[in-house]
PDB file of N, CA and C in Angstrom:
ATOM      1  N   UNK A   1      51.648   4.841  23.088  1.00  0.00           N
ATOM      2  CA  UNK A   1      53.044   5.109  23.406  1.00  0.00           C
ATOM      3  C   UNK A   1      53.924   4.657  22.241  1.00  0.00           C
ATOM      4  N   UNK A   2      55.091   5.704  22.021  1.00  0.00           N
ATOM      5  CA  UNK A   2      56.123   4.802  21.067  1.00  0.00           C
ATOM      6  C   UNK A   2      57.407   4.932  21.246  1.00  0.00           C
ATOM      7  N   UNK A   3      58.489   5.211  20.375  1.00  0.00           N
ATOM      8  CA  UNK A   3      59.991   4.491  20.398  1.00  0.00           C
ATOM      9  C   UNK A   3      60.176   6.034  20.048  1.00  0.00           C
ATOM     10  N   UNK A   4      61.755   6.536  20.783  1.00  0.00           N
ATOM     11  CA  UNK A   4      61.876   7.747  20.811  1.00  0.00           C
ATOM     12  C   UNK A   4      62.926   7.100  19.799  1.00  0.00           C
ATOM     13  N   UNK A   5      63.399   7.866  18.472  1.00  0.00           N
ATOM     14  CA  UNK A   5      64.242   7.057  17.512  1.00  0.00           C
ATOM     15  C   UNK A   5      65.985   8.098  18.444  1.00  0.00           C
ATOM     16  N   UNK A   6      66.005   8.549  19.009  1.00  0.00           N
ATOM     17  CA  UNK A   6      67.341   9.336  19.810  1.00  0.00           C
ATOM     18  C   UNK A   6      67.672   8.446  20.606  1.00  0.00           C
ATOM     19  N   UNK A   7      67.340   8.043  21.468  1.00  0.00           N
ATOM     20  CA  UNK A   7      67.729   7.717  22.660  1.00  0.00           C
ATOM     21  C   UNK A   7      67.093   6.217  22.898  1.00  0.00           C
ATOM     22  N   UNK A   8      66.286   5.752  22.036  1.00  0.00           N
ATOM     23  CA  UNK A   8      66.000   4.618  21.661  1.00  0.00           C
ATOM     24  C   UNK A   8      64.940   3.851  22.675  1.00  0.00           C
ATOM     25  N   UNK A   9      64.543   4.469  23.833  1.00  0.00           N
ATOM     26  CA  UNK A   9      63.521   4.058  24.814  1.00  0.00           C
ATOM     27  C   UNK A   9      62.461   4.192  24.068  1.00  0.00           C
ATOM     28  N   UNK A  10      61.576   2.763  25.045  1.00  0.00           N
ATOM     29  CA  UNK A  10      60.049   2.319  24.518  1.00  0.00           C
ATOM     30  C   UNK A  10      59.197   2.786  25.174  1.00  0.00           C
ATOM     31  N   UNK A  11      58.181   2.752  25.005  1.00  0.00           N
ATOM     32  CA  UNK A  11      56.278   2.979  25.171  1.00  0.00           C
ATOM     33  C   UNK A  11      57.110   4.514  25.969  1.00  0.00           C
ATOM     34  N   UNK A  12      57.413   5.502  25.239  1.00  0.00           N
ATOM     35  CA  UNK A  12      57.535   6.917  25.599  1.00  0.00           C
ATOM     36  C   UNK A  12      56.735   7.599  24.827  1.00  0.00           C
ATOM     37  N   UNK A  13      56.117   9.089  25.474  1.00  0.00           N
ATOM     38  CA  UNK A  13      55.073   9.505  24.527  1.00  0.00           C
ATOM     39  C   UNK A  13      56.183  10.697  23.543  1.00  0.00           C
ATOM     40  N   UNK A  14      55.836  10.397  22.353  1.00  0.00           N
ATOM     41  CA  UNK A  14      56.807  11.079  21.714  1.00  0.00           C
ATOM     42  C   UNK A  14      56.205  12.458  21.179  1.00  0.00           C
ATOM     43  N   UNK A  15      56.664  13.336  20.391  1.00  0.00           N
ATOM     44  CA  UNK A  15      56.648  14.203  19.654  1.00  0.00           C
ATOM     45  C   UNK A  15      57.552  14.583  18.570  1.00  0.00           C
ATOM     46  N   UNK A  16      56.898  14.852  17.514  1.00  0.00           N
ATOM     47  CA  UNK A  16      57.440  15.640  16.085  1.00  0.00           C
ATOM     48  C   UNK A  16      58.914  16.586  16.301  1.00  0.00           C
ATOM     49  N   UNK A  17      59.628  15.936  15.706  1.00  0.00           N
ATOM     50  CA  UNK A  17      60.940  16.724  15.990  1.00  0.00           C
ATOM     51  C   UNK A  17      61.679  17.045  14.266  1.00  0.00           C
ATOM     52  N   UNK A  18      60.864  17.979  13.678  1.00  0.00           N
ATOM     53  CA  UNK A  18      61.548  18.659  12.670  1.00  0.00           C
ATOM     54  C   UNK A  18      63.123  19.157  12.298  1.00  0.00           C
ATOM     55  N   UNK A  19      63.604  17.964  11.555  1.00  0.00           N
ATOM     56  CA  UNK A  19      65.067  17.595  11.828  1.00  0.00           C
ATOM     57  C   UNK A  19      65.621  18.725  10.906  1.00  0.00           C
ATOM     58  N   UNK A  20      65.347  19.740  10.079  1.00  0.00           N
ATOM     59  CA  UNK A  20      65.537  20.710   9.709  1.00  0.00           C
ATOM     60  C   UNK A  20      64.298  21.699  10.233  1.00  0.00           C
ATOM     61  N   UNK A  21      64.755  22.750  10.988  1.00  0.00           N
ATOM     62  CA  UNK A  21      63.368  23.644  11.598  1.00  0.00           C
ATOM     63  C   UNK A  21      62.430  24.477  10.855  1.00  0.00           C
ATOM     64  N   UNK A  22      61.560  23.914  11.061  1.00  0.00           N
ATOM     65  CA  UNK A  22      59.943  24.989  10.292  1.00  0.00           C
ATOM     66  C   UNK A  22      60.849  26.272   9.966  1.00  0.00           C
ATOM     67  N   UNK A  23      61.322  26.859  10.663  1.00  0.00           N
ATOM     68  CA  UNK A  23      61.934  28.588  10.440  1.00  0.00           C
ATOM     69  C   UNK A  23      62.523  28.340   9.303  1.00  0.00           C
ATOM     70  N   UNK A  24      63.197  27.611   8.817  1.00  0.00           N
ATOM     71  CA  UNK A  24      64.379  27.345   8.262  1.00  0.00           C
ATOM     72  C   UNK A  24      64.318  26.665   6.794  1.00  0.00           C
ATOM     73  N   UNK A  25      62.928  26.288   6.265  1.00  0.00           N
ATOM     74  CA  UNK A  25      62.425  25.832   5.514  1.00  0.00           C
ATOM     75  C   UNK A  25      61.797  24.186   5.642  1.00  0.00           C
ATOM     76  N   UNK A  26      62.314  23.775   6.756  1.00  0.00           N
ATOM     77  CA  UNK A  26      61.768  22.099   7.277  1.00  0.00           C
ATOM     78  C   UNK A  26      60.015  22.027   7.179  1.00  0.00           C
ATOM     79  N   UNK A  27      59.577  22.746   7.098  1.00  0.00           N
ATOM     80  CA  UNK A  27      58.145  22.270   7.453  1.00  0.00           C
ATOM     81  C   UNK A  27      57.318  20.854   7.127  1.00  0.00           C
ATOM     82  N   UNK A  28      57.882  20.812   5.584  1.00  0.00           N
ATOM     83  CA  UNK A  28      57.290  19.960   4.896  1.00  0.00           C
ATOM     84  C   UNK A  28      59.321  18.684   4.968  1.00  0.00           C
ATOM     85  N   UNK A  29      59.794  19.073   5.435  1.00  0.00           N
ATOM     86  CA  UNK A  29      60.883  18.004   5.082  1.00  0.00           C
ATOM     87  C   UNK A  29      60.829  17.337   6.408  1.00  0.00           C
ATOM     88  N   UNK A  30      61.829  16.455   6.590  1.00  0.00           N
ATOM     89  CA  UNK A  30      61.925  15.078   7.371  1.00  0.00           C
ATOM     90  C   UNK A  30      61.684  15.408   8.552  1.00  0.00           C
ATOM     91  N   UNK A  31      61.120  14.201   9.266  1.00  0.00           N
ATOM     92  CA  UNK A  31      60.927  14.308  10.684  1.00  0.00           C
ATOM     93  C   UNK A  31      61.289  13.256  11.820  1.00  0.00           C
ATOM     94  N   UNK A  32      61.251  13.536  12.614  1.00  0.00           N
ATOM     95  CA  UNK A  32      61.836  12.155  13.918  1.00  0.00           C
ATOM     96  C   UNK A  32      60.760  12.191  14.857  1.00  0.00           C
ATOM     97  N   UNK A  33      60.214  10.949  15.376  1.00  0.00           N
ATOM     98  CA  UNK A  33      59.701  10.877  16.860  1.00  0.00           C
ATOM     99  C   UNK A  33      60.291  10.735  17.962  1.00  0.00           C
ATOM    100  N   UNK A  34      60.695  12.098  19.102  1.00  0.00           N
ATOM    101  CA  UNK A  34      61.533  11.813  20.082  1.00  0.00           C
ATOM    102  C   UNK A  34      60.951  12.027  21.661  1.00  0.00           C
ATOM    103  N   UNK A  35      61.045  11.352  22.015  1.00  0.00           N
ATOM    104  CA  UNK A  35      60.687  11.087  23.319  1.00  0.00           C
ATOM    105  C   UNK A  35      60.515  13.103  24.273  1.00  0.00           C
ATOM    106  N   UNK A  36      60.128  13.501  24.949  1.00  0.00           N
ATOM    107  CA  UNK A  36      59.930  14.734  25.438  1.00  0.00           C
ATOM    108  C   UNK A  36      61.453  14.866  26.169  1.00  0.00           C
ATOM    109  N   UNK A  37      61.982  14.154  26.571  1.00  0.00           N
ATOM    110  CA  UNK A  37      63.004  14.893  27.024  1.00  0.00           C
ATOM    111  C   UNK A  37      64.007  14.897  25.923  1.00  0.00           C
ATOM    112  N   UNK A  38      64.165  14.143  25.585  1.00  0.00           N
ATOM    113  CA  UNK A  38      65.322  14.345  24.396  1.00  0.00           C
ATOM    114  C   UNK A  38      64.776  15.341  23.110  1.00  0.00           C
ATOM    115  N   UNK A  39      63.664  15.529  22.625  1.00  0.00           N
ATOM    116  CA  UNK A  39      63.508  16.883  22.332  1.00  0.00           C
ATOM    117  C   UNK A  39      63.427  18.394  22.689  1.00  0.00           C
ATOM    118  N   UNK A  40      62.830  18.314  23.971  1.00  0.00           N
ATOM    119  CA  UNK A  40      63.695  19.366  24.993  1.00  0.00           C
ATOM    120  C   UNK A  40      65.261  19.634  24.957  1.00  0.00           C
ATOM    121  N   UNK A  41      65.857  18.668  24.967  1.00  0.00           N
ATOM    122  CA  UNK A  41      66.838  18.683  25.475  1.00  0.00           C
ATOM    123  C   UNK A  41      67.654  19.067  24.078  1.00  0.00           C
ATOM    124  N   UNK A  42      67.211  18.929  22.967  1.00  0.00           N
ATOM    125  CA  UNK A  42      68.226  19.164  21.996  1.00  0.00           C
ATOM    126  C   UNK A  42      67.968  20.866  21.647  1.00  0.00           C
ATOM    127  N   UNK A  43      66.722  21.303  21.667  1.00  0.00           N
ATOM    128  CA  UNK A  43      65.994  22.977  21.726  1.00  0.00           C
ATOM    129  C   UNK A  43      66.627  23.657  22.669  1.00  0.00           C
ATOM    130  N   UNK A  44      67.208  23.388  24.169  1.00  0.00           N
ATOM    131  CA  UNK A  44      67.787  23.621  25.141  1.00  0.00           C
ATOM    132  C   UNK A  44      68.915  23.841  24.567  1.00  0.00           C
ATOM    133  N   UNK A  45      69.507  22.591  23.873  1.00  0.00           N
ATOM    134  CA  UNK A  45      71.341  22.859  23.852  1.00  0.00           C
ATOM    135  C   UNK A  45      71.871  24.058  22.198  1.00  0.00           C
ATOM    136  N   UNK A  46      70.817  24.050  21.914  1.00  0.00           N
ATOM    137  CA  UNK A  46      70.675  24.180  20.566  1.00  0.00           C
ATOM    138  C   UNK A  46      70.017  25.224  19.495  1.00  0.00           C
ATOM    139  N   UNK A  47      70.074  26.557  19.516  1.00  0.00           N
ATOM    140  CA  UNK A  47      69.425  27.067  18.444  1.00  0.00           C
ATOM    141  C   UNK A  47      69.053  26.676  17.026  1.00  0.00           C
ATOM    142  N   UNK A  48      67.653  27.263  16.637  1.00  0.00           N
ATOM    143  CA  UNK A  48      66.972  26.520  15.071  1.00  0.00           C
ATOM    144  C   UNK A  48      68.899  27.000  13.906  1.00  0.00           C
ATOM    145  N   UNK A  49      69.180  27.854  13.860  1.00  0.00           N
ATOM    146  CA  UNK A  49      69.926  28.480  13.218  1.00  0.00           C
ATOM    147  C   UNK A  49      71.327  27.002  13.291  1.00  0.00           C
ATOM    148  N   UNK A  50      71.996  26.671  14.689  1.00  0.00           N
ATOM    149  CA  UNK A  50      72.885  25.704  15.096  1.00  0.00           C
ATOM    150  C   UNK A  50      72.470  24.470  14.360  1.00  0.00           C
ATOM    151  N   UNK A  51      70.767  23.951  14.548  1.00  0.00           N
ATOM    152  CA  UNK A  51      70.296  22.975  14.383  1.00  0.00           C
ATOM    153  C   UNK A  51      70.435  22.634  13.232  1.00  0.00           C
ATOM    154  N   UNK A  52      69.985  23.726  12.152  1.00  0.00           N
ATOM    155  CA  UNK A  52      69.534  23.842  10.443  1.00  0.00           C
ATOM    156  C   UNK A  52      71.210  23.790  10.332  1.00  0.00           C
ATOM    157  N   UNK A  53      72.314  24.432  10.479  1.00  0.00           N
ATOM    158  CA  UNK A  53      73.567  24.102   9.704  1.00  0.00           C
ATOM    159  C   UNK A  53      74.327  22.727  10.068  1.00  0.00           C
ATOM    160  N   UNK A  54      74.065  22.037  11.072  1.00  0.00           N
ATOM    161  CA  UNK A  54      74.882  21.174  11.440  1.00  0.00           C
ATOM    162  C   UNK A  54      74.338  20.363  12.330  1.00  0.00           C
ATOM    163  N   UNK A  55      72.936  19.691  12.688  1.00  0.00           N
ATOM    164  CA  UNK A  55      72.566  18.555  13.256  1.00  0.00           C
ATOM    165  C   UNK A  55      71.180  18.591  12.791  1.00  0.00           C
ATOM    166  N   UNK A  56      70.899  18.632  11.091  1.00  0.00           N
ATOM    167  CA  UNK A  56      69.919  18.187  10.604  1.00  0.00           C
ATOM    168  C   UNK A  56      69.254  16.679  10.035  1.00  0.00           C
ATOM    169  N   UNK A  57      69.817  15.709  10.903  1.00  0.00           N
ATOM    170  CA  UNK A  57      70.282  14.023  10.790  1.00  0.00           C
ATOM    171  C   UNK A  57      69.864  13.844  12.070  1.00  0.00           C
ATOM    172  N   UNK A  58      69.447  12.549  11.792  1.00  0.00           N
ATOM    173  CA  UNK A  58      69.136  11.834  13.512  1.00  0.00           C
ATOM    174  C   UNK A  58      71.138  11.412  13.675  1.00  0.00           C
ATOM    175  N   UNK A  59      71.581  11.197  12.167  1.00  0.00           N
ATOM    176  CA  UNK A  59      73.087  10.598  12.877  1.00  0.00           C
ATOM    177  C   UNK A  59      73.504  11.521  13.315  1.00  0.00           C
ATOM    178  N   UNK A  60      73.467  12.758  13.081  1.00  0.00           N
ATOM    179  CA  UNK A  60      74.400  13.897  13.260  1.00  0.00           C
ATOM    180  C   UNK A  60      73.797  14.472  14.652  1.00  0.00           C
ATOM    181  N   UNK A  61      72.822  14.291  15.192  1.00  0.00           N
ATOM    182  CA  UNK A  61      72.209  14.217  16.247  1.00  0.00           C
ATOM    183  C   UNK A  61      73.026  13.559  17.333  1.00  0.00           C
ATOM    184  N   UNK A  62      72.749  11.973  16.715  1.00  0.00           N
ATOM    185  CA  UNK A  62      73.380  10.964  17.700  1.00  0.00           C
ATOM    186  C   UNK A  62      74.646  11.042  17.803  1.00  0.00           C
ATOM    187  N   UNK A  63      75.706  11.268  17.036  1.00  0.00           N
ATOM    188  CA  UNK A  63      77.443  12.179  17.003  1.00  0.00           C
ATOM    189  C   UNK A  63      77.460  12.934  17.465  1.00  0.00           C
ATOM    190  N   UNK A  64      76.733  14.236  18.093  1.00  0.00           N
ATOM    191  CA  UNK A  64      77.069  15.080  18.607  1.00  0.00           C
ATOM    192  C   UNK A  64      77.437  15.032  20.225  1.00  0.00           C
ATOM    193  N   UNK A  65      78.551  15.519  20.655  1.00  0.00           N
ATOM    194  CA  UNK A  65      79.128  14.874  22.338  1.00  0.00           C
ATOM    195  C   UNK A  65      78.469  15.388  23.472  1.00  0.00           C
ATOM    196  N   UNK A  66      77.582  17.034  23.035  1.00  0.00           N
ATOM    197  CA  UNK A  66      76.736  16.616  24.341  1.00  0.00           C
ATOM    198  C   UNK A  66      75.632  15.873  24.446  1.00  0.00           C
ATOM    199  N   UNK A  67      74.771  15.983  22.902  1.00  0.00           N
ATOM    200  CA  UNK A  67      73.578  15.191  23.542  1.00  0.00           C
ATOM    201  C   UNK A  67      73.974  13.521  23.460  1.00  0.00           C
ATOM    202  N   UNK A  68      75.126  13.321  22.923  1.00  0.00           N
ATOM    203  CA  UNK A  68      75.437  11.481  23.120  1.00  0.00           C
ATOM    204  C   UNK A  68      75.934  11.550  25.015  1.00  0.00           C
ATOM    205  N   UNK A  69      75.844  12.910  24.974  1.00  0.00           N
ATOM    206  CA  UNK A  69      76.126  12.290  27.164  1.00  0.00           C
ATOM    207  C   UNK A  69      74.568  12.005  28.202  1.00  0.00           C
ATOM    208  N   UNK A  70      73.908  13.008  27.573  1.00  0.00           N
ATOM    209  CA  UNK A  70      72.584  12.850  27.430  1.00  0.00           C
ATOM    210  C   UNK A  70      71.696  12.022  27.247  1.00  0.00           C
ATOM    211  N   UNK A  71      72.275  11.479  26.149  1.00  0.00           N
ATOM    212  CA  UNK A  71      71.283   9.943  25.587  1.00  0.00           C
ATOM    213  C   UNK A  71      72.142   8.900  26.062  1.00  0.00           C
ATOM    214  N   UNK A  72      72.925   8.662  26.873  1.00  0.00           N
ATOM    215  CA  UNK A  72      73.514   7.749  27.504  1.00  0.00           C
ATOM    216  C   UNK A  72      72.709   7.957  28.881  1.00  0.00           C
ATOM    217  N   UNK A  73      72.471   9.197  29.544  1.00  0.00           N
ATOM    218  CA  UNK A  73      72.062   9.268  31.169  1.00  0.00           C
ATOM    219  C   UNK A  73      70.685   8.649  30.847  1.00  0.00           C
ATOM    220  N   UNK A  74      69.292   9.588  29.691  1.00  0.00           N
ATOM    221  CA  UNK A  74      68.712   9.176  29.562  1.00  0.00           C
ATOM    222  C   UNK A  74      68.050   8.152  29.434  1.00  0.00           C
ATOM    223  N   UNK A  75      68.621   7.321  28.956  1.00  0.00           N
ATOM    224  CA  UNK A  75      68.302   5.696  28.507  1.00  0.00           C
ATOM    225  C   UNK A  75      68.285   4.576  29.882  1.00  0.00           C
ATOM    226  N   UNK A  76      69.229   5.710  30.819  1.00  0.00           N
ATOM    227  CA  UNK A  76      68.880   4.393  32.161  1.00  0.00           C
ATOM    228  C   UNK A  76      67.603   4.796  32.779  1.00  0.00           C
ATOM    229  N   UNK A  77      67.004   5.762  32.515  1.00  0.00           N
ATOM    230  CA  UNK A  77      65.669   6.414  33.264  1.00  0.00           C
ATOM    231  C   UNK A  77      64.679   5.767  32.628  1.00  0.00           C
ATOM    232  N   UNK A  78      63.851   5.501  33.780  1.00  0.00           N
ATOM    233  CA  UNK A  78      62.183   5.225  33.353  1.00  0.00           C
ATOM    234  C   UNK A  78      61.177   6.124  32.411  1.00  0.00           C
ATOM    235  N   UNK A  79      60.858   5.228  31.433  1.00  0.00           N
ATOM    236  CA  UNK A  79      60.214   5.461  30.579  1.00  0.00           C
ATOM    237  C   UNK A  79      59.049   6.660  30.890  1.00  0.00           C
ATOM    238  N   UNK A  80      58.482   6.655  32.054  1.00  0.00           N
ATOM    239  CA  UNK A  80      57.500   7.291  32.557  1.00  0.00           C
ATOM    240  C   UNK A  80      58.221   8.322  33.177  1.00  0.00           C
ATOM    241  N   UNK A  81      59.134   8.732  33.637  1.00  0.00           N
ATOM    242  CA  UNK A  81      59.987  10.060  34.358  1.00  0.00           C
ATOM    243  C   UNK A  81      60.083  10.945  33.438  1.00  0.00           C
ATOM    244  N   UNK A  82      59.659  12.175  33.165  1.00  0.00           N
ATOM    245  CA  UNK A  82      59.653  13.676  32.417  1.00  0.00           C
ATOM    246  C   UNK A  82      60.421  14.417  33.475  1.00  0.00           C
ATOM    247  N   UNK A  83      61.343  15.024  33.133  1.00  0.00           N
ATOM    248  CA  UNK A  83      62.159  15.658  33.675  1.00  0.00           C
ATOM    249  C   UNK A  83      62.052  17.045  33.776  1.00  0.00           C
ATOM    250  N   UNK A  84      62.753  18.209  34.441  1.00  0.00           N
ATOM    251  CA  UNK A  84      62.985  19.611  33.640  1.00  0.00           C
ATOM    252  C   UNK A  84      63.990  19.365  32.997  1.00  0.00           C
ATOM    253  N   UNK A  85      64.029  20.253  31.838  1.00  0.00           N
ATOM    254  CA  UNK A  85      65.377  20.596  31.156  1.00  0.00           C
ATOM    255  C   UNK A  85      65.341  22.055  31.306  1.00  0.00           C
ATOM    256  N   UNK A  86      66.608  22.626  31.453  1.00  0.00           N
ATOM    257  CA  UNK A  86      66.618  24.027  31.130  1.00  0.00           C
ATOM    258  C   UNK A  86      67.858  24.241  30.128  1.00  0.00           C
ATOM    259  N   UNK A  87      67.311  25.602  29.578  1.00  0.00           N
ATOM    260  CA  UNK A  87      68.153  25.923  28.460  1.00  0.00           C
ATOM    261  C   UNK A  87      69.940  26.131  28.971  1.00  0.00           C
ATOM    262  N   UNK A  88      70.420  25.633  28.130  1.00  0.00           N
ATOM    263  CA  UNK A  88      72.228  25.480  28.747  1.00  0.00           C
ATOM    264  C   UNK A  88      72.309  26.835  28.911  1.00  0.00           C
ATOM    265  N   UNK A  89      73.927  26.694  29.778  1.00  0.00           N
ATOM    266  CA  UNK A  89      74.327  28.377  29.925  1.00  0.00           C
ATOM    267  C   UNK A  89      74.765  29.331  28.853  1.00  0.00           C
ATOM    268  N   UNK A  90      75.644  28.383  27.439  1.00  0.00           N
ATOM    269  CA  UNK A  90      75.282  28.782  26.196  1.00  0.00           C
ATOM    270  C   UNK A  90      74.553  29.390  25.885  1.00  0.00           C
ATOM    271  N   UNK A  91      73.280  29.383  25.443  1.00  0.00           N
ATOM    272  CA  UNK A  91      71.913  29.430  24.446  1.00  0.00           C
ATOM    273  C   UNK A  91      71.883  30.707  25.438  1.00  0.00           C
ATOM    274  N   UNK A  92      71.892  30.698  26.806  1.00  0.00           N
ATOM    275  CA  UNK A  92      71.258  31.334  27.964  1.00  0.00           C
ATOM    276  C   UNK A  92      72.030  33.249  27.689  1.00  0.00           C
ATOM    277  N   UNK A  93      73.627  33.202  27.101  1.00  0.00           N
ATOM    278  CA  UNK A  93      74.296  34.297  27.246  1.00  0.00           C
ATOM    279  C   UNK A  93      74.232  35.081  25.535  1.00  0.00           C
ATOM    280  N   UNK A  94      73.876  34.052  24.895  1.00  0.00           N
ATOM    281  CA  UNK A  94      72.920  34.534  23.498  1.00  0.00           C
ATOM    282  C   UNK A  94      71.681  35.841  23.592  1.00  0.00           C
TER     283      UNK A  94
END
């Protein structure tokens, strides 16, 4: 188990979160370990295209006002709770 660097919860099982997207030329550039819901949750709010111009930073991540509402709910939840996320109504009329 490890440290989701978003939302900052422990012994969570994380995954590779390509802070500029593979599509986009990230493959080989920087990466984050983020907990499953908070990487869901940023793919949900978020197209690769949205992601690559303007929340290619864990800060610019953590500044952004929906997922800082997000990583505030998140952080009171148990480490062990996986949630659904579904894609916002945004992304959804795309």
């Amino acid at each position: 188990m490890n440290h989701c660097e978003l939302c900052g919860r422990s012994e969570v099982k994380t995954t590779v979160h390509h802070l500029l997207p593979k599509e986009m030329g990230g493959t080989f550039g920087d990466t984050a370990n983020l907990c499953i819901p908070c990487h869901k949750h940023i793919h949900a709010l978020y197209s690769n295209q949205e992601l690559a111009a303007r929340l290619s930073t864990l800060e610019e991540l953590r500044r952004d006002e929906k997922l800082a509402r997000f990583v505030k709910w998140i952080r009171k939840q148990p480490s062990s709770k996986i949630m659904r996320i579904k894609k916002s109504k945004e992304r959804k009329r795309r």
